[in-house]
N, C-alpha and C. Protein backbone atom coordinates (compact mmCIF):
# COMPACT_ATOMS: atom_id res chain seq x y z
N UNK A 1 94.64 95.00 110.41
CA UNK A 1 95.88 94.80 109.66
C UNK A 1 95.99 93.33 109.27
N UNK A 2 96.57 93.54 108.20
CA UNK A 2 97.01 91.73 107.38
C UNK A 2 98.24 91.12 108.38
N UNK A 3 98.01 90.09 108.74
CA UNK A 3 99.41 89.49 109.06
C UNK A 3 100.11 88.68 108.11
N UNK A 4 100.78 88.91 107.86
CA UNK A 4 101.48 87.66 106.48
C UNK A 4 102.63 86.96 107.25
N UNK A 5 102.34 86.63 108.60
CA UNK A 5 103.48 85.57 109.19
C UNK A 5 102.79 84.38 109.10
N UNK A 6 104.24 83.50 108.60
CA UNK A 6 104.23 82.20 107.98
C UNK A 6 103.58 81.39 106.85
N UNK A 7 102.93 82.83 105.99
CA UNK A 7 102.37 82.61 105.16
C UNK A 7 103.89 83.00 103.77
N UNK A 8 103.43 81.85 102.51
CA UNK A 8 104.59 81.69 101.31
C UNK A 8 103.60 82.33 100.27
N UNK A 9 104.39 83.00 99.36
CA UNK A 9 103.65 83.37 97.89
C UNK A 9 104.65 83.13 96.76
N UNK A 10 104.14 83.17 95.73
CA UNK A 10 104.75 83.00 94.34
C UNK A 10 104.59 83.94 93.72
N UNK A 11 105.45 84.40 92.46
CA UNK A 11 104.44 85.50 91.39
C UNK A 11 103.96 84.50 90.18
N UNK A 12 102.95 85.21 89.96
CA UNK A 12 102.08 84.99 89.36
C UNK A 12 102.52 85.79 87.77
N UNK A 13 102.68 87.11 87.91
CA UNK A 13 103.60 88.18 86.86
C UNK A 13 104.88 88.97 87.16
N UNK A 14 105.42 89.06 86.01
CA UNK A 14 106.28 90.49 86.60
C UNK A 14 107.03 91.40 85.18
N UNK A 15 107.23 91.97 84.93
CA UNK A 15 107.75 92.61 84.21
C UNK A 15 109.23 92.08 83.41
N UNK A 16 109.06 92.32 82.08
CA UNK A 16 110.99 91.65 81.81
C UNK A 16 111.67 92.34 82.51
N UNK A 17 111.73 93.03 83.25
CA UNK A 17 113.36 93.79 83.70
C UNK A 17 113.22 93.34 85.36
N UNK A 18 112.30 92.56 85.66
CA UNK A 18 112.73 91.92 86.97
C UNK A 18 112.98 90.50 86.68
N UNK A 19 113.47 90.19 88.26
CA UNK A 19 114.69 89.00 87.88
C UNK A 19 113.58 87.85 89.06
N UNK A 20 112.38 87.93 89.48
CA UNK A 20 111.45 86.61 90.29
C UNK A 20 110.63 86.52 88.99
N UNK A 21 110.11 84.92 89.22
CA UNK A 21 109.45 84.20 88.48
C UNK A 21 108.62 83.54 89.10
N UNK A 22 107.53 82.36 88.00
CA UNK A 22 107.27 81.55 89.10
C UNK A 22 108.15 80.39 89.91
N UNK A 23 109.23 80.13 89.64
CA UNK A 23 110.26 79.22 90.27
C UNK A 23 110.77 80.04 91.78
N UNK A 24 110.05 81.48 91.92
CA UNK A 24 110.59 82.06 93.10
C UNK A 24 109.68 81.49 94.23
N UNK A 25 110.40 81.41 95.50
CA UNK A 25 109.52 81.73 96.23
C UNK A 25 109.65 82.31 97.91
N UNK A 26 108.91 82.60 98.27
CA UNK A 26 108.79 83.88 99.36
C UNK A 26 107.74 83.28 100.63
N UNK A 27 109.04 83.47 101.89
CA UNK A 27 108.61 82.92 103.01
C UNK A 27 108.54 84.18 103.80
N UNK A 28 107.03 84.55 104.01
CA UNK A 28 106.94 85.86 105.08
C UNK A 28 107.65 85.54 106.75
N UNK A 29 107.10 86.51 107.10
CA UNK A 29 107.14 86.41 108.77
C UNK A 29 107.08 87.76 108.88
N UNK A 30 105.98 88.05 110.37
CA UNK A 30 105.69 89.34 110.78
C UNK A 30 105.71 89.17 111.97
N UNK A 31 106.57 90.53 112.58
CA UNK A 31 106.23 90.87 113.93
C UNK A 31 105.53 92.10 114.43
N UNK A 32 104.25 92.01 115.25
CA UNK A 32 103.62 93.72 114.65
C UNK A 32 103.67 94.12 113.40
N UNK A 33 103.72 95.38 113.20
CA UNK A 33 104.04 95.80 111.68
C UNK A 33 105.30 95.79 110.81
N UNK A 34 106.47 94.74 111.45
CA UNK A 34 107.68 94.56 111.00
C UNK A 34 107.62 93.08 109.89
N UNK A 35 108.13 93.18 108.79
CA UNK A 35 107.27 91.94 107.83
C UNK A 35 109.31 91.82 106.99
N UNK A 36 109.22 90.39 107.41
CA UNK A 36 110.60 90.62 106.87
C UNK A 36 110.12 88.69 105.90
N UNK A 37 111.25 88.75 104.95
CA UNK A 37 110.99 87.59 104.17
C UNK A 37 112.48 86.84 103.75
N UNK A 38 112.62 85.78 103.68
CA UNK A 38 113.21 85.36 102.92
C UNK A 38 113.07 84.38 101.35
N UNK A 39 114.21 84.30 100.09
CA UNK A 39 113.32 84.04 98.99
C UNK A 39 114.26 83.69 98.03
N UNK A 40 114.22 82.10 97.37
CA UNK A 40 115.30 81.87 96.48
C UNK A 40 114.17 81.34 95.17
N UNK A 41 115.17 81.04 94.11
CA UNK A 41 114.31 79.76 93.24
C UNK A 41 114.54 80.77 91.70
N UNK A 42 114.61 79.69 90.58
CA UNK A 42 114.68 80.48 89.17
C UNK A 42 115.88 81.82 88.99
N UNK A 43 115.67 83.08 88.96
CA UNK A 43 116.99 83.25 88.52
C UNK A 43 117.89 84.24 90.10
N UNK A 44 117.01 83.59 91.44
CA UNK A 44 117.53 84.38 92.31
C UNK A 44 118.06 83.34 93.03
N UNK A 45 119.36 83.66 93.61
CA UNK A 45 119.97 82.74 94.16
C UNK A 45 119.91 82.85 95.78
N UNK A 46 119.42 83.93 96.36
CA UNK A 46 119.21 83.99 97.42
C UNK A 46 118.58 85.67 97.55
N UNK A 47 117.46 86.06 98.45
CA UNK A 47 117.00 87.19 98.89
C UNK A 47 116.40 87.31 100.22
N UNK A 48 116.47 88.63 100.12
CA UNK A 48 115.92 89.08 101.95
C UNK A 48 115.36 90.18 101.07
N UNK A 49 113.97 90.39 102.15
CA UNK A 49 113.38 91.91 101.99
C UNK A 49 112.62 92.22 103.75
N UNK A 50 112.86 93.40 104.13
CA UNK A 50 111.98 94.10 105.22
C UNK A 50 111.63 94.81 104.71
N UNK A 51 110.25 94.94 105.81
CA UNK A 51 109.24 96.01 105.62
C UNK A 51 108.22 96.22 106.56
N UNK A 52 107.65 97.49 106.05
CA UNK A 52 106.59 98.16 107.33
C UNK A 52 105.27 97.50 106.48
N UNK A 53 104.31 96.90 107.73
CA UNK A 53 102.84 96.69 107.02
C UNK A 53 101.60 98.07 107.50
N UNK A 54 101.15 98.59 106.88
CA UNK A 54 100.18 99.50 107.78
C UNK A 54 98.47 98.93 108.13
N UNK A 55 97.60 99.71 108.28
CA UNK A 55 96.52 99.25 109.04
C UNK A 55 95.91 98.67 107.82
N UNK A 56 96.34 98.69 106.81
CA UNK A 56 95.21 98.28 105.35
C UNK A 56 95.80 97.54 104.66
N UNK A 57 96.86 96.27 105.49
CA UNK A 57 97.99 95.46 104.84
C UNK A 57 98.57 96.21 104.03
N UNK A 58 98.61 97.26 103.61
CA UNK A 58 99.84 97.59 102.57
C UNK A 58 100.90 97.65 103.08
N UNK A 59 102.06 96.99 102.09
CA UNK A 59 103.56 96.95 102.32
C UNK A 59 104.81 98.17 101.91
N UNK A 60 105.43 98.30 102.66
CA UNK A 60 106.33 99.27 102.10
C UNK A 60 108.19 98.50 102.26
N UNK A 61 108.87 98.37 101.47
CA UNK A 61 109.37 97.14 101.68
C UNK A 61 110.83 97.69 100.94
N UNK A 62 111.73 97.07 101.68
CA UNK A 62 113.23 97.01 100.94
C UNK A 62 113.62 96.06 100.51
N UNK A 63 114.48 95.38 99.55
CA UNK A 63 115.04 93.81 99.36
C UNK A 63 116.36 93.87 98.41
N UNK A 64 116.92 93.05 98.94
CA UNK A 64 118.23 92.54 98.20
C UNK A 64 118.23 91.35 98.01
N UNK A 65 119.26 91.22 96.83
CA UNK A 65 119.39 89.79 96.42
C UNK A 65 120.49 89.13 95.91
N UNK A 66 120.72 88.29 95.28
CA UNK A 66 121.79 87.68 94.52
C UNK A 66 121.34 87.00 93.27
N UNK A 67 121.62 87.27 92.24
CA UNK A 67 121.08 86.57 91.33
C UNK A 67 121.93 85.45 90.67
N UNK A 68 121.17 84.91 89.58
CA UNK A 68 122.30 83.52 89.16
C UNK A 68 123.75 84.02 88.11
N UNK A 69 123.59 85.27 88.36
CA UNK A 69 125.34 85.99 87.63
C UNK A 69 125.93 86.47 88.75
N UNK A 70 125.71 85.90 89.92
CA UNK A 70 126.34 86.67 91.06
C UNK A 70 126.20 87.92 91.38
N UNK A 71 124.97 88.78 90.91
CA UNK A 71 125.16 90.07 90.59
C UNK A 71 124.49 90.48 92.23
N UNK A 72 124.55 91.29 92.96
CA UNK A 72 124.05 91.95 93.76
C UNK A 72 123.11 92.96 93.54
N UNK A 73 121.57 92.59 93.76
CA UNK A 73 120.41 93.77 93.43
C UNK A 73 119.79 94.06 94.69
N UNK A 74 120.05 95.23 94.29
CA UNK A 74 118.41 95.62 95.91
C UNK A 74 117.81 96.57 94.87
N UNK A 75 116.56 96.91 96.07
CA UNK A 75 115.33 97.71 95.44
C UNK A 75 114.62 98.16 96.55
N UNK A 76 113.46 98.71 96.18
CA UNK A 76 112.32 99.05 97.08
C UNK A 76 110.90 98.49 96.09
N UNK A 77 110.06 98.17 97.11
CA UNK A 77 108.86 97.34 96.23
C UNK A 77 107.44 98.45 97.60
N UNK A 78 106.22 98.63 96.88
CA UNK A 78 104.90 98.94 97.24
C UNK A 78 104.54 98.08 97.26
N UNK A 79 103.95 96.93 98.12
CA UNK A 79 102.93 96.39 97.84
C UNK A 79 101.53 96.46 98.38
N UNK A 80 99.87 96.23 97.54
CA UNK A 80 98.71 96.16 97.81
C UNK A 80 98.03 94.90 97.95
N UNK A 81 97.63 94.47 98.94
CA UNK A 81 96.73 93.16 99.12
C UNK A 81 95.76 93.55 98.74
N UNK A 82 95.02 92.45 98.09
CA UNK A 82 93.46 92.13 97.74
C UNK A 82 93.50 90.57 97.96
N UNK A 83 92.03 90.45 98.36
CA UNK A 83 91.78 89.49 99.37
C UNK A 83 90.66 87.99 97.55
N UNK A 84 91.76 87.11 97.48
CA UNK A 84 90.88 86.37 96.26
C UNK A 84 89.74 85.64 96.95
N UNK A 85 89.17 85.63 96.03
CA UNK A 85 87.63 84.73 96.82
C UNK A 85 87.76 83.48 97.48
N UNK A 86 89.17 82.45 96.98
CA UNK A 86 89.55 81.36 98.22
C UNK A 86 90.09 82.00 99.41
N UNK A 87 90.20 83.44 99.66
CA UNK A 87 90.30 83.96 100.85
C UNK A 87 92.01 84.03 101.31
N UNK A 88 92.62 83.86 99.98
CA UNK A 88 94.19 83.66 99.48
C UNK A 88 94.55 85.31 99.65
N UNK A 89 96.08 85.79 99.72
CA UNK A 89 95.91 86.97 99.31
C UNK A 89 96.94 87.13 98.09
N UNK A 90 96.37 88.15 97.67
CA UNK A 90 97.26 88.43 96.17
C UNK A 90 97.51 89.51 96.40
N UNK A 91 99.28 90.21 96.08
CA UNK A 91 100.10 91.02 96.16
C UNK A 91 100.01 91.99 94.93
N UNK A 92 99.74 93.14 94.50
CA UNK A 92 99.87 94.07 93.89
C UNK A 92 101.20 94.96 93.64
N UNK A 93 102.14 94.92 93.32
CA UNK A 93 103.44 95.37 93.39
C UNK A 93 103.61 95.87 92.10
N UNK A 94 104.59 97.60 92.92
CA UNK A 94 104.98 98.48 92.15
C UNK A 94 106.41 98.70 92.71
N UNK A 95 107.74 98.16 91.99
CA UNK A 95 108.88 98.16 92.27
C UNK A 95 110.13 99.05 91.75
N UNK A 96 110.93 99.18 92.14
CA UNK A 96 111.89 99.94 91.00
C UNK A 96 113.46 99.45 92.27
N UNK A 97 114.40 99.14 90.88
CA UNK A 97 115.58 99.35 91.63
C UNK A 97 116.21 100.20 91.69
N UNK A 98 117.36 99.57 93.02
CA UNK A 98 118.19 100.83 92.85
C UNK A 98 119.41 101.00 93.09
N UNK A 99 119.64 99.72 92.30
CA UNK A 99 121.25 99.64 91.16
C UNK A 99 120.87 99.39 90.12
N UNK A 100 122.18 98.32 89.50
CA UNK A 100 121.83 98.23 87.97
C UNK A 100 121.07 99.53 87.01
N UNK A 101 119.98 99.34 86.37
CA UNK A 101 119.62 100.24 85.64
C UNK A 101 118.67 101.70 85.96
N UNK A 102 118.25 100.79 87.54
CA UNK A 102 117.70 101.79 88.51
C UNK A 102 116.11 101.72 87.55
N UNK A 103 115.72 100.89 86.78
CA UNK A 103 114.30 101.09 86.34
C UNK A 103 112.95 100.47 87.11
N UNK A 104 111.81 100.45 86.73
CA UNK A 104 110.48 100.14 87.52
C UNK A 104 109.64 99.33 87.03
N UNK A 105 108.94 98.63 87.75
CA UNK A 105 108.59 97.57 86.96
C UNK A 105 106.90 97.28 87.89
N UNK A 106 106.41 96.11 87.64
CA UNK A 106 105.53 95.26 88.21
C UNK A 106 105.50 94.45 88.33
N UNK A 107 104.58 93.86 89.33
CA UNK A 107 104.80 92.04 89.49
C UNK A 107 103.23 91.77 90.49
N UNK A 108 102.75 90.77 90.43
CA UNK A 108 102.00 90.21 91.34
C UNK A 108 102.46 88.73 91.51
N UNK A 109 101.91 88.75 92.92
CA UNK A 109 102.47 87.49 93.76
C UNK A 109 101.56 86.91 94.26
N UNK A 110 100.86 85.87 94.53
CA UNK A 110 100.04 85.24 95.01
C UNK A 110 100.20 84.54 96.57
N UNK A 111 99.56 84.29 97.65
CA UNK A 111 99.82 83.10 98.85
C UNK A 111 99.83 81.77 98.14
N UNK A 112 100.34 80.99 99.03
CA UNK A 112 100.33 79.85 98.43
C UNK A 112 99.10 78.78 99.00
């Protein structure tokens, strides 16, 4: 299993109808398979996400947030590690919320 405690990532992409950029950024921490984060920067004004990691680092993950209209978003996000050749990992994410418009999107995120 991946540990992603105390490791930070950025995205790299994401879809127009999500609200992280690269001005976001994302501080893991794992306990066992419990992976919780915190995450501000660009148009989020503050976020939390938990989640389960399984034996093949994949993430299964909840998150809320605040954005810069005060708006309150949560969601659920998939994510897939792949391992980059500096031995970095890069996040594969398949998201959808579930307020606002309730739509789905993508994003990849990089370690830092």
């Amino acid at each position: 299993m991946i540990n992603y405690n105390g490791k930070t990532f950025r995205p790299v992409s994401n879809t127009e109808n999500g609200e992280t950029s690269a001005e976001t950024l994302f501080n893991y921490k794992q306990v066992d398979n419990v992976l919780t984060a915190e995450y501000s920067g660009g148009n989020i004004k503050y976020g939390h996400l938990i989640g389960l990691v399984d034996k093949d680092g994949n993430i299964e993950m909840r998150y809320h947030q605040v954005n810069i209209k005060n708006e309150l978003m949560t969601g659920i996000c998939f994510s897939r590690p792949e391992i980059l050749p500096n031995g970095k990992i890069r996040l594969q994410e398949n998201w959808e919320w579930t307020s606002g418009d309730r739509s789905k999107g993508q994003s990849i995120i990089e370690e830092q």
